[in-house]
Protein backbone atom coordinates (compact mmCIF):
# COMPACT_ATOMS: atom_id res chain seq x y z
CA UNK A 1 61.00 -11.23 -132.60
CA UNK A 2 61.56 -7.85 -133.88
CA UNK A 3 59.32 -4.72 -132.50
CA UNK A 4 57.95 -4.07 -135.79
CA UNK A 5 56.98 -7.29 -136.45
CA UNK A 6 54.99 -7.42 -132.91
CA UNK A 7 53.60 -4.60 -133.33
CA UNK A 8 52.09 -5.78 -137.34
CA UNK A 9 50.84 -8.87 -135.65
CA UNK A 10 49.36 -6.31 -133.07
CA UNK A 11 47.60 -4.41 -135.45
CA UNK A 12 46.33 -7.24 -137.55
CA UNK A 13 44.88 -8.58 -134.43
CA UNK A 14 42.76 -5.49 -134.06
CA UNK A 15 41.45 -4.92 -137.09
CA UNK A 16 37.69 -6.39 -137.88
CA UNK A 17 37.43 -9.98 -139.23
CA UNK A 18 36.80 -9.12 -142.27
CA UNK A 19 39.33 -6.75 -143.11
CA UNK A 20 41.88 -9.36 -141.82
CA UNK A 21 40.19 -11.84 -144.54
CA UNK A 22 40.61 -9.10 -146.97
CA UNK A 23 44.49 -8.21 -146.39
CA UNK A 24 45.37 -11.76 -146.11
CA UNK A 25 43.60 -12.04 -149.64
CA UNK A 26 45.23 -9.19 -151.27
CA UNK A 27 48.71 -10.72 -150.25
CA UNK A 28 48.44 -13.77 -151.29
CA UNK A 29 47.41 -12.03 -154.83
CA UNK A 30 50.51 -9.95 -154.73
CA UNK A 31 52.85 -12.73 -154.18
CA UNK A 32 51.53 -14.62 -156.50
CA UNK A 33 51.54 -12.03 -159.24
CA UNK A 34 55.11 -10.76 -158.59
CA UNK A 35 56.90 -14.05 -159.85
CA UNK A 36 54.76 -13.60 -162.95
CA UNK A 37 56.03 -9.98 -163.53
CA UNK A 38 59.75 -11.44 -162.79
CA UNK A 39 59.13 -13.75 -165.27
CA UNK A 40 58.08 -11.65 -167.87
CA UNK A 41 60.89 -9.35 -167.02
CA UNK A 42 63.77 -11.82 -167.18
CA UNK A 43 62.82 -13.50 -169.63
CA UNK A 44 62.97 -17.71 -169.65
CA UNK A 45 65.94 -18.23 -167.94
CA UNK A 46 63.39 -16.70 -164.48
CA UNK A 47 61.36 -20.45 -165.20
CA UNK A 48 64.42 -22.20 -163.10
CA UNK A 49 62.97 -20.50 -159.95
CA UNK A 50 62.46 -22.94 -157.25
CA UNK A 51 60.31 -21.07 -154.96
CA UNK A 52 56.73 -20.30 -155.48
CA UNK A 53 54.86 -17.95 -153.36
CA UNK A 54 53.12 -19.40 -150.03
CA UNK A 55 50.23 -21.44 -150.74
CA UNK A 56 48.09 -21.15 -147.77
CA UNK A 57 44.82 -23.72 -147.93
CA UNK A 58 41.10 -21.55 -147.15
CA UNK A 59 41.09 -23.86 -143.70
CA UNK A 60 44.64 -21.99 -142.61
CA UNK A 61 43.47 -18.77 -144.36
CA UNK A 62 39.97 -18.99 -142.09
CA UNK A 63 42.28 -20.14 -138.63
CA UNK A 64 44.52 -16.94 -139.62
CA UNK A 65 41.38 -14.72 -140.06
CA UNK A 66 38.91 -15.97 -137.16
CA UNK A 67 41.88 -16.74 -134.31
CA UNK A 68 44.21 -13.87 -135.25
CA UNK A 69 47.64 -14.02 -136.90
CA UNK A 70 49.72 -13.39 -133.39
CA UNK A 71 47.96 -15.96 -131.74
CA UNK A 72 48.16 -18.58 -134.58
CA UNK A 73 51.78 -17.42 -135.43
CA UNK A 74 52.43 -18.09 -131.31
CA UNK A 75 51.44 -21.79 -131.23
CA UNK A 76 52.74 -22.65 -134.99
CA UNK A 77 55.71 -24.77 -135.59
CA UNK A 78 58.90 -23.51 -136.87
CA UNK A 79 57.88 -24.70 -139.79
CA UNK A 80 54.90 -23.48 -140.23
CA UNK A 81 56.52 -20.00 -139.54
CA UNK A 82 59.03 -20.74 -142.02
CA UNK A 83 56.23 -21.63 -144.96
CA UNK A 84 54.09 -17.98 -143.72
CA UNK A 85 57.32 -15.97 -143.44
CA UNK A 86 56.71 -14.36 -146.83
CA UNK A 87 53.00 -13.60 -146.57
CA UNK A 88 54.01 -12.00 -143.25
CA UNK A 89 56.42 -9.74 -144.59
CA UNK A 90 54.12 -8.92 -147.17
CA UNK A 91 51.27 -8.18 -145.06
CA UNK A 92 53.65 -5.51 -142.75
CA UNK A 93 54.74 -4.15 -145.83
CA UNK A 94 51.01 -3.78 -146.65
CA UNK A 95 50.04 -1.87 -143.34
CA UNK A 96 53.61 0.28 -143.46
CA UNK A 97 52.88 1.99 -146.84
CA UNK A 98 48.99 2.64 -144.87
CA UNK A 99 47.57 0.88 -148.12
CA UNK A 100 45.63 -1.16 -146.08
CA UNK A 101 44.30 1.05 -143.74
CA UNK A 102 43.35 3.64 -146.26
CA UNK A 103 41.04 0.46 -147.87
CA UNK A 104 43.08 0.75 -151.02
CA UNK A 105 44.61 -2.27 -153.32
């Protein structure tokens, strides 16, 4: 695992509960929306797209939130890492531009 990516899963481990609840939130939003904007940017040929952003039930969402993303990611199948791998990079992207730690959206 890269050093970067320990040290996001570090960070996200530190912050208060509900601050993780909120940046999980905000990514999932993001991913969601940015199809959308390719979409509308492409124009209809973009509808062929086979993969959707992560959808990550409330019970994973809470597990995430309450145990911590490092320890979760730890004991998750390969899987399972596979299907949060985009929500992860979003989230590091999220606390390298200091966007969440300044509180903004």
């Amino acid at each position: 695992m890269p050093s970067g990516f320990k040290q996001m899963l570090a960070s996200f481990e530190e912050m208060p509960e509900e601050r993780r609840r909120r940046a999980i939130g905000d990514a999932l939003r993001r991913l969601r929306e940015e199809p959308e904007k390719t979409r509308e940017a492409d124009g209809p040929q973009a509808d062929t797209m086979t993969n959707g952003p992560p959808v990550l039930s409330k019970d994973l969402q809470e597990k995430i939130t309450k145990i911590g993303l490092k320890t979760y990611y730890s004991e998750s199948s390969a899987q399972t890492k596979a299907e949060m791998a985009p929500l992860l990079e979003e989230l590091q992207r999220t606390m390298e531009s200091g966007r969440l730690f300044r509180g903004g959206r």
